[in-house]
Protein backbone atom coordinates (compact mmCIF):
# COMPACT_ATOMS: atom_id res chain seq x y z
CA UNK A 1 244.29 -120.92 -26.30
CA UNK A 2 244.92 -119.33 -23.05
CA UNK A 3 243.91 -120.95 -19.69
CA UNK A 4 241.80 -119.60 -17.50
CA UNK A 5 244.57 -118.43 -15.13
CA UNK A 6 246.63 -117.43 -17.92
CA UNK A 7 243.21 -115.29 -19.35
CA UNK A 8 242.46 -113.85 -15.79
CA UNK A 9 245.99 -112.35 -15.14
CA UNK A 10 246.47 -110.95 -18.63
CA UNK A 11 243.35 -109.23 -18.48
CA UNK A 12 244.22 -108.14 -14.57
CA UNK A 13 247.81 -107.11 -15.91
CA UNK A 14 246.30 -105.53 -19.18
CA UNK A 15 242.91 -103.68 -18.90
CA UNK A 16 241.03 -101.11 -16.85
CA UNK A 17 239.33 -102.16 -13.76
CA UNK A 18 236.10 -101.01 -14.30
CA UNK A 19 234.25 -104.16 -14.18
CA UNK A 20 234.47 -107.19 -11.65
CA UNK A 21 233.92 -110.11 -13.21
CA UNK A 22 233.45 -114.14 -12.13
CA UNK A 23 236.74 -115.62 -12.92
CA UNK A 24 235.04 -117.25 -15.70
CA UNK A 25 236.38 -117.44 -19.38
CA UNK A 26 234.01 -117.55 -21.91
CA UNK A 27 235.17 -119.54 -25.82
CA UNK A 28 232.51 -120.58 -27.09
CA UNK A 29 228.36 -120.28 -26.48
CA UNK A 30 225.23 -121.70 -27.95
CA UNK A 31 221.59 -120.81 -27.01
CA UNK A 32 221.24 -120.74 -23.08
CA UNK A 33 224.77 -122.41 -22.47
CA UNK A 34 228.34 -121.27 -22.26
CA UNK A 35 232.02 -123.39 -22.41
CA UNK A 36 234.68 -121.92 -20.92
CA UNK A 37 238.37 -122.39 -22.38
CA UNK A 38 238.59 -125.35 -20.53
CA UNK A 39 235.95 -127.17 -21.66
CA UNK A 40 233.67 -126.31 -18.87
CA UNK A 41 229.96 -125.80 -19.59
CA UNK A 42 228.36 -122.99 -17.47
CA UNK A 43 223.91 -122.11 -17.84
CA UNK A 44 223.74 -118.84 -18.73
CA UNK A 45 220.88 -116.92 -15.86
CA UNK A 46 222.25 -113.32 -16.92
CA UNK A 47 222.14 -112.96 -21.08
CA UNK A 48 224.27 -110.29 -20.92
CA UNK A 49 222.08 -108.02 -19.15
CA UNK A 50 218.55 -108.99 -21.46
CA UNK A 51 221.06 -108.46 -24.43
CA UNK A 52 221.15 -112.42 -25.19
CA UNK A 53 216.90 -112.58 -25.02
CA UNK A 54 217.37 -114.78 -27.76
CA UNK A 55 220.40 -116.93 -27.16
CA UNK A 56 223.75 -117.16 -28.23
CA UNK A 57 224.24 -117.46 -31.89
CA UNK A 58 220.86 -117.70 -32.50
CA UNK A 59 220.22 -119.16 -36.17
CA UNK A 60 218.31 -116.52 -37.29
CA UNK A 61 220.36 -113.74 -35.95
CA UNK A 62 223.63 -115.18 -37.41
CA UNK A 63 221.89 -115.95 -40.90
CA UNK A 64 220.43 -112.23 -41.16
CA UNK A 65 224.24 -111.67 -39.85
CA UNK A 66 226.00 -112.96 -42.52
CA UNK A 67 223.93 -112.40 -45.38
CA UNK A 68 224.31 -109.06 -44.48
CA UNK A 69 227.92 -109.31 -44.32
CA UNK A 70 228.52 -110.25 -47.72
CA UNK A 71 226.86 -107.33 -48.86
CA UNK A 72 227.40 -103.88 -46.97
CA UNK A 73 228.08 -103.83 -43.09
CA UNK A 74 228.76 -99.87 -42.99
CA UNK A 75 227.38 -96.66 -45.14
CA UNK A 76 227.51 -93.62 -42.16
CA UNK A 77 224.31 -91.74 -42.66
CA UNK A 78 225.84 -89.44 -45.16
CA UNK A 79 224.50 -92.18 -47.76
CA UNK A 80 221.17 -94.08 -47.75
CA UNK A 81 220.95 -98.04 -47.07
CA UNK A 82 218.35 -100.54 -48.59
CA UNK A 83 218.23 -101.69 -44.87
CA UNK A 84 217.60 -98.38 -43.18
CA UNK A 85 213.89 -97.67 -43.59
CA UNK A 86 212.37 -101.11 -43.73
CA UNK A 87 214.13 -101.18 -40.26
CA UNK A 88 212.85 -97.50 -38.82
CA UNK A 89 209.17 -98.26 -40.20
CA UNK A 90 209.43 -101.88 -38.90
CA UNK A 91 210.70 -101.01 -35.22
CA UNK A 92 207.92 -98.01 -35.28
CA UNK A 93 204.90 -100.26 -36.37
CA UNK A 94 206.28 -102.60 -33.61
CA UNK A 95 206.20 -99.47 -31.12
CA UNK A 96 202.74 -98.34 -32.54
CA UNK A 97 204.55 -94.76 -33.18
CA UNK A 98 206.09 -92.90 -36.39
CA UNK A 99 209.87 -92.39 -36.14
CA UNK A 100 213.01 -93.96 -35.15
CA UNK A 101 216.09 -92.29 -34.18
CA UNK A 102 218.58 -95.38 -34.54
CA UNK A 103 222.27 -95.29 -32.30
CA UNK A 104 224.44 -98.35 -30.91
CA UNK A 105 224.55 -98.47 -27.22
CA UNK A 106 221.80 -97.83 -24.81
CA UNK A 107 223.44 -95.30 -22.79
CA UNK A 108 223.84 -93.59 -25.92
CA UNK A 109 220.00 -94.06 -26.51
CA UNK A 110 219.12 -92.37 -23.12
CA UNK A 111 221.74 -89.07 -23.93
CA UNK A 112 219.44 -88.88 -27.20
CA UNK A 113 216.67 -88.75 -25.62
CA UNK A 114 217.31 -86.37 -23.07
CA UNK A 115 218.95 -84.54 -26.15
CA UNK A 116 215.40 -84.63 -27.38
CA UNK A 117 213.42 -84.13 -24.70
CA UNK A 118 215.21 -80.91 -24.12
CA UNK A 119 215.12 -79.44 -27.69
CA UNK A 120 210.94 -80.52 -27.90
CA UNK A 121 210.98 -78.39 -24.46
CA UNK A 122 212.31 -75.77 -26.14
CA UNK A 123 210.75 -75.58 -29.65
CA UNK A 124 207.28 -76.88 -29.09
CA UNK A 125 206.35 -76.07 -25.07
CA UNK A 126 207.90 -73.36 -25.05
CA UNK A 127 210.27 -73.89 -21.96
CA UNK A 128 212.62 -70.32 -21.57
CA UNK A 129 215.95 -71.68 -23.51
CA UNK A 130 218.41 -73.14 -20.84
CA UNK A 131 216.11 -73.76 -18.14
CA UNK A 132 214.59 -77.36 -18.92
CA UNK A 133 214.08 -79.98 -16.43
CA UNK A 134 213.80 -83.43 -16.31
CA UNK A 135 212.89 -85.44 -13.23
CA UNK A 136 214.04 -88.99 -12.60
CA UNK A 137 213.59 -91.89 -10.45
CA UNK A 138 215.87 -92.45 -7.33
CA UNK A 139 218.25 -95.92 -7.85
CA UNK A 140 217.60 -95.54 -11.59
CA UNK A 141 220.51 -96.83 -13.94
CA UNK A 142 220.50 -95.48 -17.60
CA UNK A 143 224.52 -95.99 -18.38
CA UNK A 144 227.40 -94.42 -17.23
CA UNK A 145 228.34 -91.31 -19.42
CA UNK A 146 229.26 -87.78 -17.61
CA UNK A 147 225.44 -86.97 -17.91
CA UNK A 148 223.65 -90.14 -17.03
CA UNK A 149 225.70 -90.22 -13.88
CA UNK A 150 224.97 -86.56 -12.89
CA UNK A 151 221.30 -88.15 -11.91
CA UNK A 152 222.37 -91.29 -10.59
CA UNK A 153 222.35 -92.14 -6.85
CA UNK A 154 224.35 -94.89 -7.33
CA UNK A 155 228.15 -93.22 -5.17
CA UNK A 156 230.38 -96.03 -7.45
CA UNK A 157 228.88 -94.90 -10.30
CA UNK A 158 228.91 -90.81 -9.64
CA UNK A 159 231.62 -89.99 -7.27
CA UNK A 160 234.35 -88.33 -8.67
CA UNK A 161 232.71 -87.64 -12.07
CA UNK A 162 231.85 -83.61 -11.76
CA UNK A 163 231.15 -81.17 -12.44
CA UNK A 164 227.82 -82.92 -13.17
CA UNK A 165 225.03 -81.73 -16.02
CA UNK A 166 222.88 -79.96 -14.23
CA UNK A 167 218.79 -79.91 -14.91
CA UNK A 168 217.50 -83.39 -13.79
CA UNK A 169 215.34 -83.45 -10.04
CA UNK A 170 215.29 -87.00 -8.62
CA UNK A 171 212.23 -88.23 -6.99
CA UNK A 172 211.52 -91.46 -4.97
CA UNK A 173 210.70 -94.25 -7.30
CA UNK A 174 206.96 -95.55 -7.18
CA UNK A 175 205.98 -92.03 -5.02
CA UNK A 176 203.48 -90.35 -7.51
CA UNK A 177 202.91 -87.60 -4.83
CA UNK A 178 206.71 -86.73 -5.03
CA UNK A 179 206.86 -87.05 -8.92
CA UNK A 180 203.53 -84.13 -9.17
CA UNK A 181 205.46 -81.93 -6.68
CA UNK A 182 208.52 -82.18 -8.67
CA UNK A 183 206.74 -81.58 -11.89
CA UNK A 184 207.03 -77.25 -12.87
CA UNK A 185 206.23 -75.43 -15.85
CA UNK A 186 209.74 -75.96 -16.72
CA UNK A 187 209.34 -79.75 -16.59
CA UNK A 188 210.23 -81.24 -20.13
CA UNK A 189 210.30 -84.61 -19.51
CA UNK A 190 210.06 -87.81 -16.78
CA UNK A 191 212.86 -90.33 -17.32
CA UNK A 192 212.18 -94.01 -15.93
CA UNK A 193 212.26 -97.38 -16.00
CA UNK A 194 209.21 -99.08 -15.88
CA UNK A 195 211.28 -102.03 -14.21
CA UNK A 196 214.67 -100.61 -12.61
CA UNK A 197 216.66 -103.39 -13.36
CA UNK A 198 220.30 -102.70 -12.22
CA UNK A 199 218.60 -101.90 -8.84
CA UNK A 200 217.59 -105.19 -8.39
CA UNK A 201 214.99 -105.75 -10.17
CA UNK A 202 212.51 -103.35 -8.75
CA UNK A 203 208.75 -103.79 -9.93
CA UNK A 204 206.56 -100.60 -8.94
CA UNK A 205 203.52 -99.97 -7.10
CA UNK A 206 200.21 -101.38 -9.14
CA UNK A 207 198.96 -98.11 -11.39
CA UNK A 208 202.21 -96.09 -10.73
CA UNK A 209 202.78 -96.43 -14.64
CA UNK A 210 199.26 -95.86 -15.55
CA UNK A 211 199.60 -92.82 -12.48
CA UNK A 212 203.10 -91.21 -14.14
CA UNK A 213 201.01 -91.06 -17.69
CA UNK A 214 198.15 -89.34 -16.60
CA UNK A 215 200.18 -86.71 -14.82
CA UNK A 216 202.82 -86.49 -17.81
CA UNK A 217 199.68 -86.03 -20.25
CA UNK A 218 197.98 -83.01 -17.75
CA UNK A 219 201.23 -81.30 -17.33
CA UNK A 220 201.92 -81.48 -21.17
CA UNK A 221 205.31 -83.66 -20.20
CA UNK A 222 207.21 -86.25 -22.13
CA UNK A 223 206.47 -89.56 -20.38
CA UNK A 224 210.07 -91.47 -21.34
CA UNK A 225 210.50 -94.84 -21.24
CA UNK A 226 214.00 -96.60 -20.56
CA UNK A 227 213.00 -100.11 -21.89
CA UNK A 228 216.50 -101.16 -22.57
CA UNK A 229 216.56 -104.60 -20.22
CA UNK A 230 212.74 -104.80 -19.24
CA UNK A 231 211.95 -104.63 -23.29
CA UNK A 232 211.63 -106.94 -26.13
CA UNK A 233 210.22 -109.73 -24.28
CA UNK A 234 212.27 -110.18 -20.99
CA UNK A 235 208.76 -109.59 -18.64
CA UNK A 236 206.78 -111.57 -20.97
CA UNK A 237 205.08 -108.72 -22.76
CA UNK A 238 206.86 -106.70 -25.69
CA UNK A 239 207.50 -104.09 -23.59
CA UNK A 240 207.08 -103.78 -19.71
CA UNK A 241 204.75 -100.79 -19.65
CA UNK A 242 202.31 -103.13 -21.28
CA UNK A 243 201.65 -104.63 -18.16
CA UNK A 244 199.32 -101.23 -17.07
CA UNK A 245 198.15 -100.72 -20.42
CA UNK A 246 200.56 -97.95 -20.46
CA UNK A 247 202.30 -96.37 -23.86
CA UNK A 248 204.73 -93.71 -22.94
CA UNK A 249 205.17 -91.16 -25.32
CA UNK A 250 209.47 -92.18 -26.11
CA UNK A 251 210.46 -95.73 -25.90
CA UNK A 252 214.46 -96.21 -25.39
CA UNK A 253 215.80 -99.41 -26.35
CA UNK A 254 218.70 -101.21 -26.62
CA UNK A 255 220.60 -104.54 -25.91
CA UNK A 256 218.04 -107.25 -26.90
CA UNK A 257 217.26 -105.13 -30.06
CA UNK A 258 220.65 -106.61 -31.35
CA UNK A 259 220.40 -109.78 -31.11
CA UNK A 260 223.26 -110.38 -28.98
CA UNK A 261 225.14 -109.61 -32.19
CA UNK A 262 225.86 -106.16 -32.79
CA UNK A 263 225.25 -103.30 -30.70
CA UNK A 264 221.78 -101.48 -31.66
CA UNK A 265 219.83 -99.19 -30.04
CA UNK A 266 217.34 -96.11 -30.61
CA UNK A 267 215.01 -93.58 -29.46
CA UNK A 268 211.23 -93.96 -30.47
CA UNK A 269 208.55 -91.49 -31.07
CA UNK A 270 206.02 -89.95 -32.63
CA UNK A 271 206.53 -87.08 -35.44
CA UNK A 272 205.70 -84.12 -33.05
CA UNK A 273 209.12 -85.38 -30.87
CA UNK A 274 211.45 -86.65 -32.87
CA UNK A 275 210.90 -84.27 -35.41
CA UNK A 276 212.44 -81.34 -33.66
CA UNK A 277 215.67 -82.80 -35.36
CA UNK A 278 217.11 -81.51 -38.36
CA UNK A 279 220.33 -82.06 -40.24
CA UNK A 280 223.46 -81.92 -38.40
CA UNK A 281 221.81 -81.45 -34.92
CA UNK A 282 222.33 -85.17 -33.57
CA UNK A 283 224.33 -88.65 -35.21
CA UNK A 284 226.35 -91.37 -34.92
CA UNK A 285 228.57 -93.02 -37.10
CA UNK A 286 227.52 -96.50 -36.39
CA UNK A 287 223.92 -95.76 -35.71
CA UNK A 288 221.69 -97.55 -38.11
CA UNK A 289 223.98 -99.47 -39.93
CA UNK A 290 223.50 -101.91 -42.67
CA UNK A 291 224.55 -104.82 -40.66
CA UNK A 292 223.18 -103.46 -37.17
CA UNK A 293 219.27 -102.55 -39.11
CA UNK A 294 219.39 -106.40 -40.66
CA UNK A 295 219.53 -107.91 -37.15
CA UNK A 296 217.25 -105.75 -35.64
CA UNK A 297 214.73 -106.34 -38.86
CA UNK A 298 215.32 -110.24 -37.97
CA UNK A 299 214.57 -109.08 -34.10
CA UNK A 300 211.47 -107.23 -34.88
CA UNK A 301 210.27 -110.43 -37.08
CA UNK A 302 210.83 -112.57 -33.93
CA UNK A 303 208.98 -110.65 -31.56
CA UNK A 304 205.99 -109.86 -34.29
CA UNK A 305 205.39 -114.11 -33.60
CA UNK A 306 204.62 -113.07 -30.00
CA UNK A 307 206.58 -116.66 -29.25
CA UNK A 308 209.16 -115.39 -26.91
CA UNK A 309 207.16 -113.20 -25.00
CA UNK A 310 204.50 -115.90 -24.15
CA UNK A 311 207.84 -118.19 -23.08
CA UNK A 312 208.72 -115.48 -21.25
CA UNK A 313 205.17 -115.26 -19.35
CA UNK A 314 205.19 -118.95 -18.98
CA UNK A 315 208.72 -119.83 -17.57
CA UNK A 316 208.77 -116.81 -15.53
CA UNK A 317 205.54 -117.68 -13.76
CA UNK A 318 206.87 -121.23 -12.84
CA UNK A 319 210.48 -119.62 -12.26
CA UNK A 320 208.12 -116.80 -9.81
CA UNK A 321 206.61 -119.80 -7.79
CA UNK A 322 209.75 -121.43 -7.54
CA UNK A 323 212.04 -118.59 -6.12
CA UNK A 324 209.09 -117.56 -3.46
CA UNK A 325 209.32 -120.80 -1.86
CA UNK A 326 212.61 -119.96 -0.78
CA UNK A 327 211.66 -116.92 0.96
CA UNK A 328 211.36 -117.43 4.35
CA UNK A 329 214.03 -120.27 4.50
CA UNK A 330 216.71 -118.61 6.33
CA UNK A 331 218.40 -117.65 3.18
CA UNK A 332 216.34 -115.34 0.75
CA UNK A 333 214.61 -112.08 2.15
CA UNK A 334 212.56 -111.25 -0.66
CA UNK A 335 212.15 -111.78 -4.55
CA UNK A 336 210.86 -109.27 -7.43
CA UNK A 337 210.29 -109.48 -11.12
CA UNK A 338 208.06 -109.58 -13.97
CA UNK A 339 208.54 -112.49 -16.49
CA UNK A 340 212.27 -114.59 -17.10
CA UNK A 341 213.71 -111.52 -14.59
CA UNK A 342 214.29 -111.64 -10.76
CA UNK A 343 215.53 -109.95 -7.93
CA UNK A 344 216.61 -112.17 -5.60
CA UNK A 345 217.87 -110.54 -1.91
CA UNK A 346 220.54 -113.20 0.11
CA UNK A 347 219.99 -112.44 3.71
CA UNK A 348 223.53 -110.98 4.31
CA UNK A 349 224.35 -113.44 7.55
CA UNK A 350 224.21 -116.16 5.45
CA UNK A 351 226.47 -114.25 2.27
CA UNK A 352 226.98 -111.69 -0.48
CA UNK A 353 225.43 -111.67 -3.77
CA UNK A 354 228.57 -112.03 -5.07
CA UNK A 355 229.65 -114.96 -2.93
CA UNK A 356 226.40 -116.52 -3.78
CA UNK A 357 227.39 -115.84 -7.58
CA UNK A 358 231.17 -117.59 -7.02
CA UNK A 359 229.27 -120.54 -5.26
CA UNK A 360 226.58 -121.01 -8.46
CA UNK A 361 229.17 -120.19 -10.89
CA UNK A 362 231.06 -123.31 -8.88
CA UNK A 363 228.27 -125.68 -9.92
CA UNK A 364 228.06 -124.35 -13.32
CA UNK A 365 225.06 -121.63 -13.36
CA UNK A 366 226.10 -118.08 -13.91
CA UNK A 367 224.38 -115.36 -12.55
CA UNK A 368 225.27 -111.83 -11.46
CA UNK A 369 224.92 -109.56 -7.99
CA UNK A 370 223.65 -106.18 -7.66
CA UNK A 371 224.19 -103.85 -4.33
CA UNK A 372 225.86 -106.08 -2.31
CA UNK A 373 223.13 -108.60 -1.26
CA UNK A 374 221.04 -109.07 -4.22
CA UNK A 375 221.39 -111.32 -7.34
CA UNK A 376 219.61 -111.36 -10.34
CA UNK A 377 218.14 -113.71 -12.77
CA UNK A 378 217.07 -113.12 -16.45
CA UNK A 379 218.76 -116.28 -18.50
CA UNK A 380 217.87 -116.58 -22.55
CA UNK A 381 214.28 -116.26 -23.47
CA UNK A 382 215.05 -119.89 -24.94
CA UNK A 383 216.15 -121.43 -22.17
CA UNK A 384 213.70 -124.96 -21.47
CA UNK A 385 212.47 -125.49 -18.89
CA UNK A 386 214.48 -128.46 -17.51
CA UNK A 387 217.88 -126.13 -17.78
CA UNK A 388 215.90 -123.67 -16.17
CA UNK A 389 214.82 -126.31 -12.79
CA UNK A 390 218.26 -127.61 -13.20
CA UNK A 391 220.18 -123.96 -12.49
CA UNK A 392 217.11 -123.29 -9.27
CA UNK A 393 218.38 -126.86 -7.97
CA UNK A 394 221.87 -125.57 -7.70
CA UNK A 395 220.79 -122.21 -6.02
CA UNK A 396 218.82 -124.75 -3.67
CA UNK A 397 221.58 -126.48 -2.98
CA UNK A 398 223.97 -123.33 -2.82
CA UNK A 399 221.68 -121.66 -0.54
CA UNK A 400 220.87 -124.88 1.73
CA UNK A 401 224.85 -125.57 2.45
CA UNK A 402 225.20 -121.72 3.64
C-alpha cells in the first residue's frame, strides 16, 4: 500500500486537476469515520457531498449490495429487470407522484429534466418549437456538463466552456419579484434548489418556496426541484421543500439515493410530464440497473422508517445552537442550514475556508470549503452525537488558536 506522499504525487503526476483535494488518503471507512493508509482515523463532516447520508458501508446497503451481486448487476433497458419496477413504483409512492425516469449521476438527472421540461413545453403548453425558456436561480450548482454550466454564475465553473446552451434566464435567488418578471409565455420551467448547497449552504427567504409554487401553478410552469444534496433526509425532512409544505411538480435526485454505493439518480413526476417520453427519445446505459434499483429499494425502505430524518432534525438542531455561539467570536461571520447541513462563513482576517479545512483535517475532522471563506458541514446521518461534539470541539479549538 502506497503512503500518503507516495498516493499524493502519483495522483499529482497521473490525473487531471480538476479537483483540489485535502492531502488526505482514504483505505478504509465505516459509518461516520474514515482511516487513512496510514492508519490515521479522520470524522467524516462532508459524506461525500449528502451522498454518504447513511454511512460508509452501511449494513443494509452492502447486504442489498451483494445479494444483488450474485444475481444480475447489469441488463441495459433493452431487457426488463425483476428490480426495475418495484424500484420506480417504490421511489414514486415515496415522492407521492407516478413515474420515475431512473439515470446514474445527478448532473445527469438535471440534463433530463431540462430535457423534459423542454419537450412538455413543447407538446403539452404549447411553447413555439425552439423557443423554450427556463429560468434559474443566481449561485445555483446543478453539475458541470456543457449545459448546466451555460446557467451557472459560478466563473471556475463556466469560463472557457462556450459556446453555451442558450434558453435559461437567471434571476436573484430568494427575489420572487425578479422570478414573476422573468416568467413569459415562453417560460417552460423554474429550475432550483430549495437549499443551494454548493453556494454555501444558502436557506431562502420564509414562503419563497411556497411563493415560487403559486406563481409556477398561475403561469402553467414546471416548478423543478434539484433535491440532489438537500434530499433524502440531510435537512431532517425527506425532502427540503417539505419544510413550506411545498411539492414541486419534478423532484431531481441523486447521491444519497445510492447509498454511498453505486451511483443512482432520477427525475420524478407525474404522468402528464414524464410521459412526453417515448421510445428512443432519452436513456442511459447504466440508468436503472439491477444492482443500482436494489440499493435504492433498500434506500427507500430506510427513509419509509422516518428514523434518519428525525436524527437529522434532532442533531442538526443541537449542531444549529452550537455553531451560532460562535458567531460573533471574532472568527465566524454567519451560519446557515436546515438539519445535519451548515454553512459556516470564516471571517477572512482570521483565514480561508480551506485553511480552516487543512487545520480540522490536522486534528482529524474532515470537512470541505466553498467560495473562498465558507466551509460546510453535513457529516453521516448516523453520526452520534458525541462524534458529532467531539469534531465542533476541534473547530473550537481551530478557530480559537487563529
Amino acid at each position: 500500500m502506497s503512503t500518503t506522499a507516495e498516493a499524493l504525487h502519483s495522483a499529482e503526476a497521473h490525473s487531471a486537476h480538476n479537483y483540489h483535494p485535502l492531502p488526505v488518503v482514504v483505505a478504509s471507512a465505516e459509518g461516520a469515520w474514515m482511516t487513512d493508509v496510514e492508519g490515521r482515523r479522520f470524522l467524516d463532516m462532508l459524506a461525500g457531498y449528502s451522498a454518504l447520508n447513511f454511512g460508509h458501508g452501511n449494513r443494509r446497503l452492502l447486504d442489498a449490495a451483494k445479494a444483488q451481486l450474485e444475481r444480475v448487476t447489469l441488463t441495459s433497458r433493452a431487457f426488463h429487470h425483476d428490480r426495475f419496477a418495484d424500484f420506480c413504483r417504490e421511489l414514486a409512492a415515496l415522492c407521492g407522484k407516478e413515474m420515475v425516469l431512473p439515470m446514474n449521476t445527478g448532473a445527469e438527472a438535471v440534463e433530463t429534466a431540462v430535457k423534459t421540461a423542454r419537450k412538455w413545453g413543447y407538446e403539452v403548453k404549447g411553447v413555439p418549437d425552439g423557443q423554450a425558456k427556463i429560468v434559474v436561480a443566481a449561485n445555483n450548482f446543478h453539475g458541470r456538463t456543457t449545459t448546466i454550466v451555460s446557467f451557472s454564475t459560478d466563473h471556475e465553473a463556466r469560463d472557457h466552456y462556450g459556446p453555451y446552451t442558450p434558453g435559461f434566464e437567471i434571476v436573484p435567488y430568494g427575489d420572487l419579484t425578479a422570478l414573476a418578471e422573468a416568467v413569459t409565455a415562453n417560460t417552460v420551467a423554474v429550475l432550483l434548489e430549495p437549499i443551494q448547497g454548493e453556494a454555501g449552504v444558502l436557506v431562502p427567504p420564509a414562503g419563497y418556496l411556497r411563493g415560487v409554487r403559486e406563481l409556477t401553478r398561475e403561469r402553467n410552469v414546471l416548478f423543478m426541484a434539484d433535491e440532489i444534496q438537500s434530499g433524502l433526509g440531510r435537512t431532517g425532512r425527506t425532502f427540503a421543500c417539505e419544510h413550506e409544505d411545498v411539492v414541486p411538480d419534478v423532484y431531481i435526485l441523486g447521491k444519497a439515493l445510492g447509498g454511498g454505493v453505486v451511483p443512482v439518480s432520477a427525475v420524478i413526476a407525474d404522468r402528464d410530464v414524464l410521459g412526453v417520453f417515448r421510445p428512443g427519445e432519452h436513456g442511459s446505459t447504466f440508468g436503472g440497473n439491477p444492482l443500482a434499483c436494489a440499493v435504492a429499494l433498500e434506500v427507500i425502505a430506510m427513509l419509509r422508517t422516518g428514523e434518519y430524518q428525525q436524527r437529522a432534525a434532532e442533531l442538526g438542531d443541537h449542531l444549529h445552537r452550537e455553531l451560532n455561539l460562535l458567531v460573533g467570536g471574532g472568527a465566524v461571520t454567519a451560519v446557515r442550514g436546515r438539519g445535519l447541513w451548515a454553512g459556516v462563513d470564516i471571517d477572512p482576517a482570521h483565514g480561508t475556508g480551506r485553511q480552516i479545512s487543512e487545520a480540522l483535517m490536522e486534528r482529524g475532522v474532515l470537512v470541505k470549503d466553498t467560495h473562498g471563506s465558507t466551509i460546510r458541514i453535513a457529516p453521516p446521518l448516523v453520526i452520534s452525537k458525541e462524534d458529532l461534539d467531539w469534531g465542533l470541539d476541534q473547530l473550537r479549538e481551530v478557530l480559537a488558536a487563529g
